[in-house]
Protein backbone atom coordinates (compact mmCIF):
# COMPACT_ATOMS: atom_id res chain seq x y z
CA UNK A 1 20.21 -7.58 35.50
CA UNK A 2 21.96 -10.48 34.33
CA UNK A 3 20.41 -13.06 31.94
CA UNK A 4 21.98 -16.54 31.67
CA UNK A 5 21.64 -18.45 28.15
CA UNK A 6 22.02 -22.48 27.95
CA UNK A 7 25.66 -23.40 26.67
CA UNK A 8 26.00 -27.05 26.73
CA UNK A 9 25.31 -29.86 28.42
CA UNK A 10 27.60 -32.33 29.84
CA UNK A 11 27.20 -36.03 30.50
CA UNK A 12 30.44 -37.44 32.25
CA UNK A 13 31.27 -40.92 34.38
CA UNK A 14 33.36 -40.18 37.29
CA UNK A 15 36.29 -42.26 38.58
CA UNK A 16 36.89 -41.49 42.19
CA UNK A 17 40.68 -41.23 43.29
CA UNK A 18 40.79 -40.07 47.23
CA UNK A 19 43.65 -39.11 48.84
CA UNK A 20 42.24 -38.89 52.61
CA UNK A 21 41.87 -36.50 55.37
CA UNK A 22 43.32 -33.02 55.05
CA UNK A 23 43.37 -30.14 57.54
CA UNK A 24 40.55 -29.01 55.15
CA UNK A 25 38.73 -32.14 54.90
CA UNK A 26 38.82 -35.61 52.97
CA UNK A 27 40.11 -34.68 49.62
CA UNK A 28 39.14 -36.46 46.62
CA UNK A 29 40.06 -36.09 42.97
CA UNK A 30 37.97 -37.64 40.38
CA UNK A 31 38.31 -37.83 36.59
CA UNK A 32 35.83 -37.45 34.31
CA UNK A 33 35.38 -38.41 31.16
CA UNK A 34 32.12 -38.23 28.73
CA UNK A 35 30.39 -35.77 25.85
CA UNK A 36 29.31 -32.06 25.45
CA UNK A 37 26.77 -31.28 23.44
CA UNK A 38 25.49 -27.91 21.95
CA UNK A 39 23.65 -25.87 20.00
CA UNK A 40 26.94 -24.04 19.16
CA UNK A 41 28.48 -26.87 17.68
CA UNK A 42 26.96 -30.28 15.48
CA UNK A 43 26.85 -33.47 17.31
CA UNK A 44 28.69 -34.78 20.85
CA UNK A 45 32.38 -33.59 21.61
CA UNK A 46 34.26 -35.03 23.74
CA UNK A 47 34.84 -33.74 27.31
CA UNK A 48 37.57 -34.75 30.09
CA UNK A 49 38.95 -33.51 33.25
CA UNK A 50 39.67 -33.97 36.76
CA UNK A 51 37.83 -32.03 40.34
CA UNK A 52 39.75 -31.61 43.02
CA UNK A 53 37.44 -32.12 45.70
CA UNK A 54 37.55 -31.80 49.69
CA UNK A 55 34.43 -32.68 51.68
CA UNK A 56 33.85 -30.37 54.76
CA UNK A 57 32.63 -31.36 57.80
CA UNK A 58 29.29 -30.23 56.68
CA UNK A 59 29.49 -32.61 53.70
CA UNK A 60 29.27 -29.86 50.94
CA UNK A 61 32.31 -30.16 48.48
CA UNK A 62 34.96 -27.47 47.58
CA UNK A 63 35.59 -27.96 44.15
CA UNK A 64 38.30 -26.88 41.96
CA UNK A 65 37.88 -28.38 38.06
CA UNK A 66 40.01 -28.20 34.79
CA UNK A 67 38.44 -29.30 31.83
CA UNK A 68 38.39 -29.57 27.78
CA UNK A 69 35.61 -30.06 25.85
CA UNK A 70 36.58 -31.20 21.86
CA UNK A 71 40.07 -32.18 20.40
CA UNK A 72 42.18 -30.38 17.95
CA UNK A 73 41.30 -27.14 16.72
CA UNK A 74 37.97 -27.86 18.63
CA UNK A 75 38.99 -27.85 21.66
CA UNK A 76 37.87 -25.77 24.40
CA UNK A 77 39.65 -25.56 27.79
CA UNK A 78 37.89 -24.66 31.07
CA UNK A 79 38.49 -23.83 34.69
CA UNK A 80 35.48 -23.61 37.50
CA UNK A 81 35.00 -23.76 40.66
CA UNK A 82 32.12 -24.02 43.04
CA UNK A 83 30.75 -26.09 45.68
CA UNK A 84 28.63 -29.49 45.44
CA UNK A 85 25.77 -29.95 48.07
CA UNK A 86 25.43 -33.45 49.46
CA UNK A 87 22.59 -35.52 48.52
CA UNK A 88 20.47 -38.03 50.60
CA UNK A 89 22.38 -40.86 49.74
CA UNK A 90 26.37 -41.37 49.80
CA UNK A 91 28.06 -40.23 46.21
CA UNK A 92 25.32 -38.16 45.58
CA UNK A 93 25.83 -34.50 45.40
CA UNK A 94 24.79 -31.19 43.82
CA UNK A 95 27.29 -29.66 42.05
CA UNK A 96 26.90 -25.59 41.57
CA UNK A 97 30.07 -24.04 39.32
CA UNK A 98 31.39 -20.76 38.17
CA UNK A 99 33.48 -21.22 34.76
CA UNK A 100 36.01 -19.59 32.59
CA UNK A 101 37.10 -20.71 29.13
CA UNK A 102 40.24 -20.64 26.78
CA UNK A 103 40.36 -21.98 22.86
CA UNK A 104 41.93 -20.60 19.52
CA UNK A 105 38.64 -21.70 18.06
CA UNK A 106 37.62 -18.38 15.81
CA UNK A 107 33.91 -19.77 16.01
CA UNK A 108 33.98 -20.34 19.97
CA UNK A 109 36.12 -16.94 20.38
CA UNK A 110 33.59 -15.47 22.34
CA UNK A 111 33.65 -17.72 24.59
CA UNK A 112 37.77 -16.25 25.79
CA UNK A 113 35.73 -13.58 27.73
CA UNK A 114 33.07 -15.39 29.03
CA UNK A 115 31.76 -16.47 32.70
CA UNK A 116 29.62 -19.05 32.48
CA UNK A 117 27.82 -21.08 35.85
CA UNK A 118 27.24 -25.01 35.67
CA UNK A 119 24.37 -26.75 37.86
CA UNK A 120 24.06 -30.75 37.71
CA UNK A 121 23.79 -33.53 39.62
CA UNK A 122 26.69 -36.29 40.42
CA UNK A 123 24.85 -39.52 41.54
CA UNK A 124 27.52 -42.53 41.87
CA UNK A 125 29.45 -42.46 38.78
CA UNK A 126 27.34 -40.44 37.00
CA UNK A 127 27.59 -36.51 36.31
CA UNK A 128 25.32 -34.47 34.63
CA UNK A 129 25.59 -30.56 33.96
CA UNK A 130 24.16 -27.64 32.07
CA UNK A 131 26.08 -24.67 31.81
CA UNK A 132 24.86 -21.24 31.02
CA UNK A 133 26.82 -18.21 29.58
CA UNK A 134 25.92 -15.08 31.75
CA UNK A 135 25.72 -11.57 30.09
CA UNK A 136 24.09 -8.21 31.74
């Protein structure tokens, strides 16, 4: 059975970019920018990325997300994926993620074979997310 431990927690503000209507639906790509903290690491780090989103017809969100979390030596890539469910109000969704990592950090080297899943909540500009490693 697989048992999912608490990672990190990221709090992010979102800057919308849309593109419009697709064949798939109304694509937008939003940055993000904000902090990761951790009981892995001491203090906030720094994380940014950008979602590239398309809203079905049904108003969940096919997301597609690169990431970093740290600078330097610290840093830790990401790529997820997943599928945000629409809130009540507009700009308010649920976002539920699958993730993979990459860094050269020797402390964090675990994390190069890792899958990880990410639940939050995007409300306006504001992200929130907790991700949890998943082992068996």
């Amino acid at each position: 059975m697989a048992h999912l431990e608490e990672f990190c927690t990221i709090t992010a503000s979102a800057t919308y970019h849309p593109t419009g209507k697709t064949p798939l639906g109304f694509r937008v790509d939003t940055a993000f920018e904000g902090t990761a903290t951790s009981p892995h690491w001491e203090g906030a780090r720094p994380v940014t990325g950008l979602d590239y989103a398309v809203v079905r017809a049904d108003g969940h969100s096919t997301l597609e997300i690169r990431g970093r979390i740290g600078t330097g030596k610290e840093t830790v890539f990401y790529t997820a994926g997943g599928v945000a469910r629409p809130g009540e109000a507009r700009g308010h969704m649920f976002p539920q993620e699958w993730m993979v990592f990459e860094t050269a950090n020797e402390e964090l080297a675990f994390l190069n074979g890792a899958l990880a899943v990410a639940m939050g909540e995007l409300n306006g500009p504001d992200l929130s997310l907790t991700v949890y490693l998943v082992s068996a």
